[in-house]
Protein backbone atom coordinates (compact mmCIF):
# COMPACT_ATOMS: atom_id res chain seq x y z
CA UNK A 1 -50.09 -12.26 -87.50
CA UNK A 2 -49.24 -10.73 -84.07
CA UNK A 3 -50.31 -7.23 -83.46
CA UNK A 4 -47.83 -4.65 -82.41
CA UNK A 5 -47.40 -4.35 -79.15
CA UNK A 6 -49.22 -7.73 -78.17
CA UNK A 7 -47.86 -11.38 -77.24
CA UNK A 8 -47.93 -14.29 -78.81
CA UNK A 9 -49.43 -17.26 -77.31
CA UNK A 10 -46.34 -18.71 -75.67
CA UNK A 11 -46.20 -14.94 -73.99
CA UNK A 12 -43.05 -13.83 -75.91
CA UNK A 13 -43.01 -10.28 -77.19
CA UNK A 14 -43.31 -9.58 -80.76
CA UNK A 15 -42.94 -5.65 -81.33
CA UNK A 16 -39.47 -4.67 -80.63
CA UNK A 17 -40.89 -1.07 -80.00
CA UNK A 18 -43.35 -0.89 -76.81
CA UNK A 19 -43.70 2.31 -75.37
CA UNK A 20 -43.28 3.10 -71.70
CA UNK A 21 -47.14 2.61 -70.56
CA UNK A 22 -46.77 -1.62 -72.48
CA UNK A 23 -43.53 -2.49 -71.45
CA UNK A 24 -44.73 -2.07 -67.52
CA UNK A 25 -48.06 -3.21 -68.51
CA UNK A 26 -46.60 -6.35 -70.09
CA UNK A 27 -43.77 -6.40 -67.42
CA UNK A 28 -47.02 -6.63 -64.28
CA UNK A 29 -49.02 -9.51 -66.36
CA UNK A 30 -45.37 -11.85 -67.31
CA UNK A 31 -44.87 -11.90 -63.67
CA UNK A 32 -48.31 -12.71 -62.75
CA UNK A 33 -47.81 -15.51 -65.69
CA UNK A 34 -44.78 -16.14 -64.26
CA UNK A 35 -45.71 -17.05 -60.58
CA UNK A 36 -48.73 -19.12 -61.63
CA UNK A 37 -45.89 -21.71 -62.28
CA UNK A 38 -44.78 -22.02 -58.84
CA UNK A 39 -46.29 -25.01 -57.47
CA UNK A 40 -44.93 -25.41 -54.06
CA UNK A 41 -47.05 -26.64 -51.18
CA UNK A 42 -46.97 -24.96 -47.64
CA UNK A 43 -45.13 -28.27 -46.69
CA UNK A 44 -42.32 -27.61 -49.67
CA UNK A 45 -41.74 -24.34 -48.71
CA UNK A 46 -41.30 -24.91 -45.01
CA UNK A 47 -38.87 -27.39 -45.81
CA UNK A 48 -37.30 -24.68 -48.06
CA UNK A 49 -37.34 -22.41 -45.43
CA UNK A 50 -35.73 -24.31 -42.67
CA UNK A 51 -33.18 -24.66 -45.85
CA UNK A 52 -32.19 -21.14 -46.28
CA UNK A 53 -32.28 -19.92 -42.47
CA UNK A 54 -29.55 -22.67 -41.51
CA UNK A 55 -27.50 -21.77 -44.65
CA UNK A 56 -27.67 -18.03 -43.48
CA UNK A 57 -26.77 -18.58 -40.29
CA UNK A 58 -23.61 -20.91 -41.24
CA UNK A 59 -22.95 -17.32 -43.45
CA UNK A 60 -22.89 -15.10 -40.68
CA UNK A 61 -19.07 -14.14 -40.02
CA UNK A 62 -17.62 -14.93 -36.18
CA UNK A 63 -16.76 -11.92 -33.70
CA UNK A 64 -12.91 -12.56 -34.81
CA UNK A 65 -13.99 -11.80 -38.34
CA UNK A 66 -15.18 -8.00 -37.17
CA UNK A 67 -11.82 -7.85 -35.17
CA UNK A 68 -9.72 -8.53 -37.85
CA UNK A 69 -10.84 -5.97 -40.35
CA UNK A 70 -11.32 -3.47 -37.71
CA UNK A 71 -7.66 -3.79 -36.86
CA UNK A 72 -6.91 -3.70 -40.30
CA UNK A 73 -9.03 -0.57 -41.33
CA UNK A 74 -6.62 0.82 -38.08
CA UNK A 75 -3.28 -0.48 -39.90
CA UNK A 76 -4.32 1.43 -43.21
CA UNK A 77 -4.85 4.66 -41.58
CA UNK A 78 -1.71 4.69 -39.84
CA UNK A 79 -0.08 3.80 -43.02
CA UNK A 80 -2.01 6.65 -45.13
CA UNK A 81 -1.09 9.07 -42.32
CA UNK A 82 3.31 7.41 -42.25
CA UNK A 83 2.80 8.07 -46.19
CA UNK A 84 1.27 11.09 -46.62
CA UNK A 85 1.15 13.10 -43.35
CA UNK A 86 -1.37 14.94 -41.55
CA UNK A 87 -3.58 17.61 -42.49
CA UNK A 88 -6.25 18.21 -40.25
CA UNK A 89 -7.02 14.94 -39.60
CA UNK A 90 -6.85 13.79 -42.99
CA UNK A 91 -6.48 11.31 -44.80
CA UNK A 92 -8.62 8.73 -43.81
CA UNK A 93 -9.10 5.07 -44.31
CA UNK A 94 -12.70 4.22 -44.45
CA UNK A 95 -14.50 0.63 -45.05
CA UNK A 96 -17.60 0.29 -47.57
CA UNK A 97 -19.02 -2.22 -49.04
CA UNK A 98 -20.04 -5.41 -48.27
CA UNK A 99 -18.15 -4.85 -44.63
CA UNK A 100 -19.62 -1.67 -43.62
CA UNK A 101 -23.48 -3.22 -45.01
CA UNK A 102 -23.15 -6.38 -42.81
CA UNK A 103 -23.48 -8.53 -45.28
CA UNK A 104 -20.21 -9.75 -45.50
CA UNK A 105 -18.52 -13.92 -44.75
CA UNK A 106 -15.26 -14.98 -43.79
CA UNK A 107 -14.44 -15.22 -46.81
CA UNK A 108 -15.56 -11.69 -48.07
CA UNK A 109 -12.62 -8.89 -49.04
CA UNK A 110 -12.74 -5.27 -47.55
CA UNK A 111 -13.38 -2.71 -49.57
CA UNK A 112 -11.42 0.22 -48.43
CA UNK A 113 -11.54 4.36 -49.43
CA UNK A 114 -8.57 6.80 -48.30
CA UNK A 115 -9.99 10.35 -48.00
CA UNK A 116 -8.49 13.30 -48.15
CA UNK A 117 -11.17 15.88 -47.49
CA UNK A 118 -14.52 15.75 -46.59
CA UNK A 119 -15.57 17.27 -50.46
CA UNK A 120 -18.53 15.47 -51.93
CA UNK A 121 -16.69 16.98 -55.09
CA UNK A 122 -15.21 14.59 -58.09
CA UNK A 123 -11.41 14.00 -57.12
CA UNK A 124 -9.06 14.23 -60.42
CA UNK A 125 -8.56 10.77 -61.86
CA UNK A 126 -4.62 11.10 -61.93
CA UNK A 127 -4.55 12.00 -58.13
CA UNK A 128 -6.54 8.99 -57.18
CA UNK A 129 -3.73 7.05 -59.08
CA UNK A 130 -0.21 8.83 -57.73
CA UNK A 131 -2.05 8.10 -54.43
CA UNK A 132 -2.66 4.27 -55.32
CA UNK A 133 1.12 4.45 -56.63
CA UNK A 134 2.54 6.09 -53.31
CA UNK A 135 0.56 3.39 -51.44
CA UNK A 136 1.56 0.20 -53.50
CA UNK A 137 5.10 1.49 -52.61
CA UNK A 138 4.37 1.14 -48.73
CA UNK A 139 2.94 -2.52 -49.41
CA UNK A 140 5.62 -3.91 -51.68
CA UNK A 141 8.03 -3.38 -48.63
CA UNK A 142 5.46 -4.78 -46.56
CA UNK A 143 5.65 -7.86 -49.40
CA UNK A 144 9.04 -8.24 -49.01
CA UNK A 145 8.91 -8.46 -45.60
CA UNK A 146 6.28 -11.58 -45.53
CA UNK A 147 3.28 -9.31 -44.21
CA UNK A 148 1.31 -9.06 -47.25
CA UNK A 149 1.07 -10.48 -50.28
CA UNK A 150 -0.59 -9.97 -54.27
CA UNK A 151 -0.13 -6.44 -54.32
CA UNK A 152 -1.66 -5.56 -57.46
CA UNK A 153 -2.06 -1.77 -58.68
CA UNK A 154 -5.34 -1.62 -61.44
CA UNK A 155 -5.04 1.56 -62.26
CA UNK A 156 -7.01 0.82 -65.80
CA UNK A 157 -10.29 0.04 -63.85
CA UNK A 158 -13.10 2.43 -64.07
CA UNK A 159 -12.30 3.13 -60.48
CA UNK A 160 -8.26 2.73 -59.74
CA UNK A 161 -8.09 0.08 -56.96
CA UNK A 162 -5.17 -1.44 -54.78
CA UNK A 163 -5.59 -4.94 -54.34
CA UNK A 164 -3.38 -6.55 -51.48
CA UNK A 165 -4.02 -9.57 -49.09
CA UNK A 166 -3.08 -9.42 -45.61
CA UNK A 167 -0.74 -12.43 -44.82
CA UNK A 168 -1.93 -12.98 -40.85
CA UNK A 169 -5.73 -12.58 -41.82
CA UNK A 170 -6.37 -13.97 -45.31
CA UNK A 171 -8.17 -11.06 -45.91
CA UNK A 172 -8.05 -9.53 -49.40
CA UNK A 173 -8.26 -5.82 -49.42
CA UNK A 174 -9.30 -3.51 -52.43
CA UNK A 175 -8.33 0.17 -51.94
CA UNK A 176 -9.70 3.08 -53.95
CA UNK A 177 -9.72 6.84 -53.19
CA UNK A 178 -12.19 9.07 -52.56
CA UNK A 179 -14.64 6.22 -52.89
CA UNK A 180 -17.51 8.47 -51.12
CA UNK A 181 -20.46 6.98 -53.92
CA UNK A 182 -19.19 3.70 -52.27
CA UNK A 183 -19.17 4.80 -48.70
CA UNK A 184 -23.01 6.20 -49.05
CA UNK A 185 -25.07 3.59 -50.90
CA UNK A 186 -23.26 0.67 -48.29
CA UNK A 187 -24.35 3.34 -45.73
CA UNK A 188 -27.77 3.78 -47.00
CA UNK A 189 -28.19 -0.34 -47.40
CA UNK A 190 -27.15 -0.75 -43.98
CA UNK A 191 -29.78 1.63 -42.47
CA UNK A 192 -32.09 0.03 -44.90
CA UNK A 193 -31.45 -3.34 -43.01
CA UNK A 194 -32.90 -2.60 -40.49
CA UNK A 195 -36.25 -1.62 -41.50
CA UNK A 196 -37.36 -5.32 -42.22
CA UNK A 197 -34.65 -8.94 -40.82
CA UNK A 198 -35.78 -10.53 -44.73
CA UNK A 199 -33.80 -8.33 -46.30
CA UNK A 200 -30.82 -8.69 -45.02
CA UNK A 201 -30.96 -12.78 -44.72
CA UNK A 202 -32.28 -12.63 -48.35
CA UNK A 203 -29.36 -10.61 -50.08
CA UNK A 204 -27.13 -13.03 -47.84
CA UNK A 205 -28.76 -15.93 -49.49
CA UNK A 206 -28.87 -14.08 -53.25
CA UNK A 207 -25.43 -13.36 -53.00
CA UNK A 208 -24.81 -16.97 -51.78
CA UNK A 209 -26.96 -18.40 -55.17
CA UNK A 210 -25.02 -16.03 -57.56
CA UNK A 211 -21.45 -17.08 -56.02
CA UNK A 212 -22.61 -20.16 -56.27
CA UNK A 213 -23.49 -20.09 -60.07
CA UNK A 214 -20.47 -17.99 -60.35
CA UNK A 215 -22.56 -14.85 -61.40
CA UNK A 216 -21.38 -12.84 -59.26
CA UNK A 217 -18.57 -11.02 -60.70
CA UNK A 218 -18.33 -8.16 -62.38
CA UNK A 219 -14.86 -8.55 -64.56
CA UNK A 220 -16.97 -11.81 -66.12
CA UNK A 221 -19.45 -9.24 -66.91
CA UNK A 222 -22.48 -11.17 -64.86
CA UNK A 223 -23.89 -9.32 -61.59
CA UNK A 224 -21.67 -7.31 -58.75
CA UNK A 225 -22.84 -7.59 -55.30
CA UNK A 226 -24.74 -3.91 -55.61
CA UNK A 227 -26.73 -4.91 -58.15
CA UNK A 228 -27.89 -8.25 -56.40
CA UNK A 229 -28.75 -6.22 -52.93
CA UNK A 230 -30.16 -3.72 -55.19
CA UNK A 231 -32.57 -6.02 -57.02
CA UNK A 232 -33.31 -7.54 -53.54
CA UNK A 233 -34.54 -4.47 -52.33
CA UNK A 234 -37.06 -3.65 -55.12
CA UNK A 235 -37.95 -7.08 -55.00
CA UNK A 236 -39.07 -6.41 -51.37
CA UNK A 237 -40.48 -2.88 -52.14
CA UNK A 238 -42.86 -4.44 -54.69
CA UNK A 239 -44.40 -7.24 -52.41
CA UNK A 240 -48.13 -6.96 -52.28
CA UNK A 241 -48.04 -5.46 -49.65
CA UNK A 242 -44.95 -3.68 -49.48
CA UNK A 243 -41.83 -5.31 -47.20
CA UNK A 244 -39.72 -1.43 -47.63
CA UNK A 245 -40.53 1.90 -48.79
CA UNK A 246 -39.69 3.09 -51.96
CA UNK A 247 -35.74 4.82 -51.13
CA UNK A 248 -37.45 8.53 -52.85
CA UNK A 249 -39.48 8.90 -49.34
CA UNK A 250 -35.90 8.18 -47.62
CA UNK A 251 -34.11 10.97 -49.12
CA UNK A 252 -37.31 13.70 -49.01
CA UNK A 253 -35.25 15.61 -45.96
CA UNK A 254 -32.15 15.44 -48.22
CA UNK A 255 -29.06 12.84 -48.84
CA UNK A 256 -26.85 13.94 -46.28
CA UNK A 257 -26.51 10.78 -44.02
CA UNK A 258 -27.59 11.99 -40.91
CA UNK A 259 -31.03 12.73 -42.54
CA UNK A 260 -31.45 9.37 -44.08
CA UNK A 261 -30.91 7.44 -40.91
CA UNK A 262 -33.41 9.13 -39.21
CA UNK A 263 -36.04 8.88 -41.77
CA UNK A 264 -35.17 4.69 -42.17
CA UNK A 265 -35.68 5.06 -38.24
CA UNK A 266 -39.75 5.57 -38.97
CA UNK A 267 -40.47 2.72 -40.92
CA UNK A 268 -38.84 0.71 -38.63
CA UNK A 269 -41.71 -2.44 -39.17
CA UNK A 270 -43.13 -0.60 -42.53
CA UNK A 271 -42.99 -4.58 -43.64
CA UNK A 272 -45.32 -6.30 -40.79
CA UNK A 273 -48.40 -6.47 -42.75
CA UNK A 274 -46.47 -8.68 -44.98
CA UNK A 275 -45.91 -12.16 -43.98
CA UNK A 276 -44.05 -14.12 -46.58
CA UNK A 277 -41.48 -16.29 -45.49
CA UNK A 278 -38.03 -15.75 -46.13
CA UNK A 279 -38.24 -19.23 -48.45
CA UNK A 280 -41.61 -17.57 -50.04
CA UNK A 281 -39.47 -14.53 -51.26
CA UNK A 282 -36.13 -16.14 -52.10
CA UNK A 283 -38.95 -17.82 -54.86
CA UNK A 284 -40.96 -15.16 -55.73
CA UNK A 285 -37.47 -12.83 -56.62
CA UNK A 286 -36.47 -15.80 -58.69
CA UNK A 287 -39.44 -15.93 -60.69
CA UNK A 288 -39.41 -11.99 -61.00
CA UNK A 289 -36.71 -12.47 -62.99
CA UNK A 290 -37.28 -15.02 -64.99
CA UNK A 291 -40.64 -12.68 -66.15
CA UNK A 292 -38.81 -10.09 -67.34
CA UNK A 293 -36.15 -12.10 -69.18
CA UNK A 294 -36.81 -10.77 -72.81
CA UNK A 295 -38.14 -7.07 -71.38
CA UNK A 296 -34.50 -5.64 -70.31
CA UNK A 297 -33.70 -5.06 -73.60
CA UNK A 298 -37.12 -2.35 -74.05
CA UNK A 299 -36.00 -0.18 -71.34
CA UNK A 300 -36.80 -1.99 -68.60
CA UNK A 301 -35.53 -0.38 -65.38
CA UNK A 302 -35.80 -1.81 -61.66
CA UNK A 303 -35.74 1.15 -59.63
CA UNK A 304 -35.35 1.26 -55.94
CA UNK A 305 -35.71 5.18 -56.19
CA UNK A 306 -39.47 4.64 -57.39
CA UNK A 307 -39.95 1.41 -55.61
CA UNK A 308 -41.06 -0.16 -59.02
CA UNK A 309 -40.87 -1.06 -62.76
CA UNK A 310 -40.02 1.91 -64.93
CA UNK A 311 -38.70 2.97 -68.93
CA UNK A 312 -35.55 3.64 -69.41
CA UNK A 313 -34.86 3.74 -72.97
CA UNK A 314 -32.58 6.39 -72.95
CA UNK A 315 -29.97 4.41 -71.35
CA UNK A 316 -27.61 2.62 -74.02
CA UNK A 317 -27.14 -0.06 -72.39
CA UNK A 318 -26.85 -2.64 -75.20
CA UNK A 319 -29.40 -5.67 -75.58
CA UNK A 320 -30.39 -7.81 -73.57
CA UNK A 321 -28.39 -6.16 -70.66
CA UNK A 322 -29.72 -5.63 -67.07
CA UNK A 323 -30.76 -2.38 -65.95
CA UNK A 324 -30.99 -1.84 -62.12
CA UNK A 325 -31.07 2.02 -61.19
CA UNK A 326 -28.58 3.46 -58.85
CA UNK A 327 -31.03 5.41 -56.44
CA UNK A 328 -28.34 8.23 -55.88
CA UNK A 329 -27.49 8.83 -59.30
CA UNK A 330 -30.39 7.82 -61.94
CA UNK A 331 -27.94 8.41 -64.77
CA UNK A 332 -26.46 5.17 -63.66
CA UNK A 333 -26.93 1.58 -64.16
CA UNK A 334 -25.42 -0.70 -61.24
CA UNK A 335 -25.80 -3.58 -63.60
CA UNK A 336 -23.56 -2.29 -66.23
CA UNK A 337 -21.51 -4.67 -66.28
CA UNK A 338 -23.43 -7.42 -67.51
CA UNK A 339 -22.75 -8.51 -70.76
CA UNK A 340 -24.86 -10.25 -73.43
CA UNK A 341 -23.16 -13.37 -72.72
CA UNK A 342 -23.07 -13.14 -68.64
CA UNK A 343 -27.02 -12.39 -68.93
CA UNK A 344 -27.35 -15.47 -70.80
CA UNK A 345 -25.19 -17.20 -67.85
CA UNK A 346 -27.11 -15.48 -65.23
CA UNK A 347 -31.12 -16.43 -67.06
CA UNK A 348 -30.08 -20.10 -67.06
CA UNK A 349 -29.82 -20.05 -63.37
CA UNK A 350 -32.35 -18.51 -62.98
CA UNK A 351 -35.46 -19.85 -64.99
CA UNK A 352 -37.77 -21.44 -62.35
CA UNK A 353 -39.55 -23.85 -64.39
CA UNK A 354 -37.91 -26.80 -62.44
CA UNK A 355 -38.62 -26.01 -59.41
CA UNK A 356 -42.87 -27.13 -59.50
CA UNK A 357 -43.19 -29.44 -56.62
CA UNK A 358 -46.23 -32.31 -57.32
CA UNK A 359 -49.60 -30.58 -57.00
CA UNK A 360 -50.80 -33.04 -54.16
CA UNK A 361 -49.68 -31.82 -50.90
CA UNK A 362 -48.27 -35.01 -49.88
CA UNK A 363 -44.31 -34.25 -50.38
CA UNK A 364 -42.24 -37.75 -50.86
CA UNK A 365 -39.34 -38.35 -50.25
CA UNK A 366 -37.77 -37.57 -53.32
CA UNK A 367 -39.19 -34.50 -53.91
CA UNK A 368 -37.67 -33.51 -50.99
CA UNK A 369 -34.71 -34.36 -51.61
CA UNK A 370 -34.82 -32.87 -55.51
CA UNK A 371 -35.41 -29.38 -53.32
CA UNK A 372 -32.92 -30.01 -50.54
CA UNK A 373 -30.53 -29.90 -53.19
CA UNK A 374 -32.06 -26.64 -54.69
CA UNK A 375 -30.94 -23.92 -55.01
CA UNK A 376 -27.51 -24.64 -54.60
CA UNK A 377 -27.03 -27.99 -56.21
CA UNK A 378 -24.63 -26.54 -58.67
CA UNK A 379 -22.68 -25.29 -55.85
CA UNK A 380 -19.13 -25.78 -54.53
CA UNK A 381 -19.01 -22.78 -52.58
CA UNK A 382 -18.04 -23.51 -48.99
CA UNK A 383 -19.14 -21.69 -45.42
CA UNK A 384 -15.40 -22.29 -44.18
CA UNK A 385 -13.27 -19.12 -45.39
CA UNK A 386 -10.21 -21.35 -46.85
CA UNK A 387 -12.47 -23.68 -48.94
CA UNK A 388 -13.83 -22.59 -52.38
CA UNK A 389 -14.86 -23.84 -55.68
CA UNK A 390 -11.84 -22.21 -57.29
CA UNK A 391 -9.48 -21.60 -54.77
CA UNK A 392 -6.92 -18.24 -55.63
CA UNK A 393 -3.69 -20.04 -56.60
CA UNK A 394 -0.74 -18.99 -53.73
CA UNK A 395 -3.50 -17.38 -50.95
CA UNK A 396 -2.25 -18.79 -47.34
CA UNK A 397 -4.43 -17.91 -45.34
CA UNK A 398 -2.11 -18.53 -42.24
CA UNK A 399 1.31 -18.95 -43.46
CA UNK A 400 4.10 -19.20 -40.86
CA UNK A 401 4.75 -15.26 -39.81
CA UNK A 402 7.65 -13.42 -38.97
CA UNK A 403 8.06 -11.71 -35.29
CA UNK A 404 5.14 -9.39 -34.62
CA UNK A 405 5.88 -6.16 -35.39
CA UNK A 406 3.45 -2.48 -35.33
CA UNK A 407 2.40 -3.68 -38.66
CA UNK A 408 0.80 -7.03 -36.88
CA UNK A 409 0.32 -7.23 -33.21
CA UNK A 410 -1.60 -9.69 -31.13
CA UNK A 411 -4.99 -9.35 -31.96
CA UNK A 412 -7.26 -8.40 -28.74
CA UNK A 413 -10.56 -9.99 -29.13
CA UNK A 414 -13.34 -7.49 -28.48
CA UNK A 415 -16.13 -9.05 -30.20
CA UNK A 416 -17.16 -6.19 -32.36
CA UNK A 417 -15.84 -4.67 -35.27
CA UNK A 418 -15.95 -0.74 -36.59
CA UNK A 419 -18.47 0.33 -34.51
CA UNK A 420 -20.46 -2.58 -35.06
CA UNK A 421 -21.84 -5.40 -33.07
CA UNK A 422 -22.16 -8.66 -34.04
CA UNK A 423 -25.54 -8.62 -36.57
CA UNK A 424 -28.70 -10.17 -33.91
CA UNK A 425 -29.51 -13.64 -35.48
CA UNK A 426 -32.90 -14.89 -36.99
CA UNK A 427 -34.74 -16.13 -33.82
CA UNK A 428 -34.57 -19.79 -36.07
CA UNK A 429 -31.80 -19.93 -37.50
CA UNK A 430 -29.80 -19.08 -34.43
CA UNK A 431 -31.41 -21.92 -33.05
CA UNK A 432 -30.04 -24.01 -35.45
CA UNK A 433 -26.64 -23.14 -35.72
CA UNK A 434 -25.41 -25.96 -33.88
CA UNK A 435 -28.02 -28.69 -34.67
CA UNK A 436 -26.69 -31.69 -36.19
CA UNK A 437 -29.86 -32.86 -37.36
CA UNK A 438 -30.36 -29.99 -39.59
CA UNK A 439 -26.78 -29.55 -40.47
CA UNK A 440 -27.01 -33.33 -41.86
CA UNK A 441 -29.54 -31.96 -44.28
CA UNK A 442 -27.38 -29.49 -46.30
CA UNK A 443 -23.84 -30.60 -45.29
CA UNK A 444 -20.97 -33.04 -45.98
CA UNK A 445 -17.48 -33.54 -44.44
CA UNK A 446 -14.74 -33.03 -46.34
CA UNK A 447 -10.96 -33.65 -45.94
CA UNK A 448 -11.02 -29.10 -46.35
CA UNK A 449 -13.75 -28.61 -44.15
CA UNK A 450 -17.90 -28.06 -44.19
CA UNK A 451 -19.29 -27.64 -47.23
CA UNK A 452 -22.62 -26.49 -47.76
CA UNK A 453 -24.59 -26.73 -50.72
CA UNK A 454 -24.38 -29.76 -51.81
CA UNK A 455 -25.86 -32.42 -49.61
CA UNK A 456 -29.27 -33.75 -49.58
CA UNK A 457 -32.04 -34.58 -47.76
CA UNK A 458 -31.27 -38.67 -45.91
């Protein structure tokens, strides 16, 4: 009979009650267990690697991409300040998200926050929605006119949000209010970036995988983009050794912005000692997970605050739910949204067990191609903006367009966007951004365009 506390021999837990000191205990030797599995040879994941730098570098959005959000972010704050005047410079339209991180495609929406102080403090619920309602006003002229379309007012969400699209750019916008939580942690992710290049061409290439398994939304209660960078990030502060810092020695001169930047700025490097491959992590997170499949529902808590595994039993977060710590606000649970059925979704992507390459180091040709088509052989998503697996019935990306107006000028092309240039490349896959050769390997023509993902090794 199995003791309390212990595993049976296939490794599956029997007590349902481990306290905090067994789960992490039993968390440290499932992922040991766990990566024993992995079978690759330096020549597999080489292969793999040259994989996953081309598909991030087919990711990265163009200069125009920048432009036209920039110009939009403009547009909104002239229409905040038409709708509800000036006072003091306020309001504001601000980007977050996936925009303001630089991690975002062509095909990514912006997240948007108007502002109407500069008050850290909680802004009443039914003001964030008669702002919403003014605004959805503004854009249901702009509808009628032909400059946007899909205005849609969810004022039911847990945060009120304005979707629209933008008619000229294809660009789907999603507008909140006093969205500051979401300004900060994109803010403090960005900074982040630039401690160590893998993490940001690793949550590129997560986010990639989960849109690809279509886990990656949180209204099918499987993973939102936060909780995918978030999990990337622990994944890279628990590296032996250590890619980032644990986020608690970021905010030791406070949380104000200013002082977090400049703290990020001295572990610029922190990473160097550690030199897995992009390919080698992209793994490794993959069979993380896979560990720790059956230990969410004891408490277990990713947390990018401590930089490591910790209890969280408190939180009632229903079983078999994921439980990724928001490092601003340990209350919270960025992965509250997963359900019991979209963490069953998101575990059968996940599980590794397939991915053993033969134990001799000699890699045929068929193995080779079995891995070229991992890990996105499920995939249909596409690096060309218009082309997805299930394209949003009545977007138009360009649709014919009515004279320009203020609302839509010419757009100037500056090359940068927000502030921001252009992200610097991966010295490889830069250099193999136009390669045919390696561009054979992971893409197809199609009548829509390139898609990636689902082509194999010839």
């Amino acid at each position: 009979m199995p003791q309390p506390g212990r595993t049976d021999s296939g490794g599956r837990l029997c007590d349902m009650s481990l306290d905090a000191s067994a789960l992490l205990k039993h968390a440290a030797k499932a992922e040991l267990r766990e990566s024993e599995k992995i079978l690759f040879g330096p020549q597999v994941f080489s292969t793999l690697d040259t994989l996953l730098l081309d598909i991030h570098a087919m990711l990265q959005p163009r200069p125009i991409d920048y432009e036209h959000r920039r110009l939009l972010i403009e547009e909104f704050n002239r229409m905040a300040v038409d709708r509800f005047g000036n006072n003091d410079g306020f309001p504001t339209v601000e980007a977050f998200g996936s925009f303001v991180m630089d991690l975002f495609t062509s095909s990514s929406d912006l997240d948007l926050s108007v502002n109407f102080s500069n008050d850290m403090n909680n802004f009443p619920r039914n003001e964030k929605i008669s702002a919403l309602g003014k605004l959805s006003k503004v854009l249901y002229g702009h509808q009628r006119k032909g400059y946007v379309t899909r205005v849609l007012p969810i004022m039911g969400a847990r945060v009120p949000v304005l979707k629209v699209v933008d008619c000229r750019t294809g660009v789907e916008c999603d507008i909140s209010v006093e969205n500051k939580d979401g300004i900060s942690r994109s803010l403090i992710f960005r900074f982040v970036s630039s401690i160590d290049e893998r993490f940001r061409i690793l949550c590129y290439l997560m986010k990639a995988w989960a849109k690809a398994h279509d886990i990656n939304s949180s209204k099918d209660h499987t993973m939102n983009s936060l909780s995918i960078i978030a999990l990337v990030a622990f994944h890279l502060q628990t590296r032996n050794p250590p890619i980032l810092p644990p986020f608690c020695a970021l905010f030791k001169d406070g949380t104000d912005m200013l002082s977090i930047e400049q703290k990020v700025a001295g572990f610029k490097n922190f990473g160097l000692r550690n030199q897995e491959s992009v390919a080698e992590l992209f793994v490794s997170l993959l069979s993380k997970l896979s560990s720790v499949e059956r230990l969410w529902e004891h408490g277990l808590c990713a947390s990018t605050c401590e930089g490591s595994w910790i209890c969280k039993k408190t939180w009632a977060s229903g079983v078999g739910n994921m439980t990724v710590e928001d490092f601003l606000d340990q209350s919270e649970n960025f992965a509250r949204s997963v359900g019991e059925a979209g963490m069953q979704k998101i575990y059968r992507c996940i599980h590794v067990d397939d991915l053993n390459a033969p134990r001799k180091e000699g890699v045929h040709n068929e193995v080779v191609r079995h891995k070229r088509r991992y890990p996105f052989h499920d995939a249909g998503t596409s690096v060309k903006p218009t082309a997805s697996k299930r394209p949003r019935p009545g977007l138009n990306f360009w649709p014919p367009h009515p004279a320009l107006t203020a609302y839509h000028r010419p757009f100037a092309s500056f090359g940068a966007g927000y502030g921001l240039s252009p992200p610097l490349q991966h010295p490889f896959a830069a250099s193999q951004r136009g390669n045919s050769k390696f561009k054979r390997l992971i893409i197809s023509s199609e009548s829509d365009g390139l898609r990636c993902f689902r082509g194999t090794l010839k």
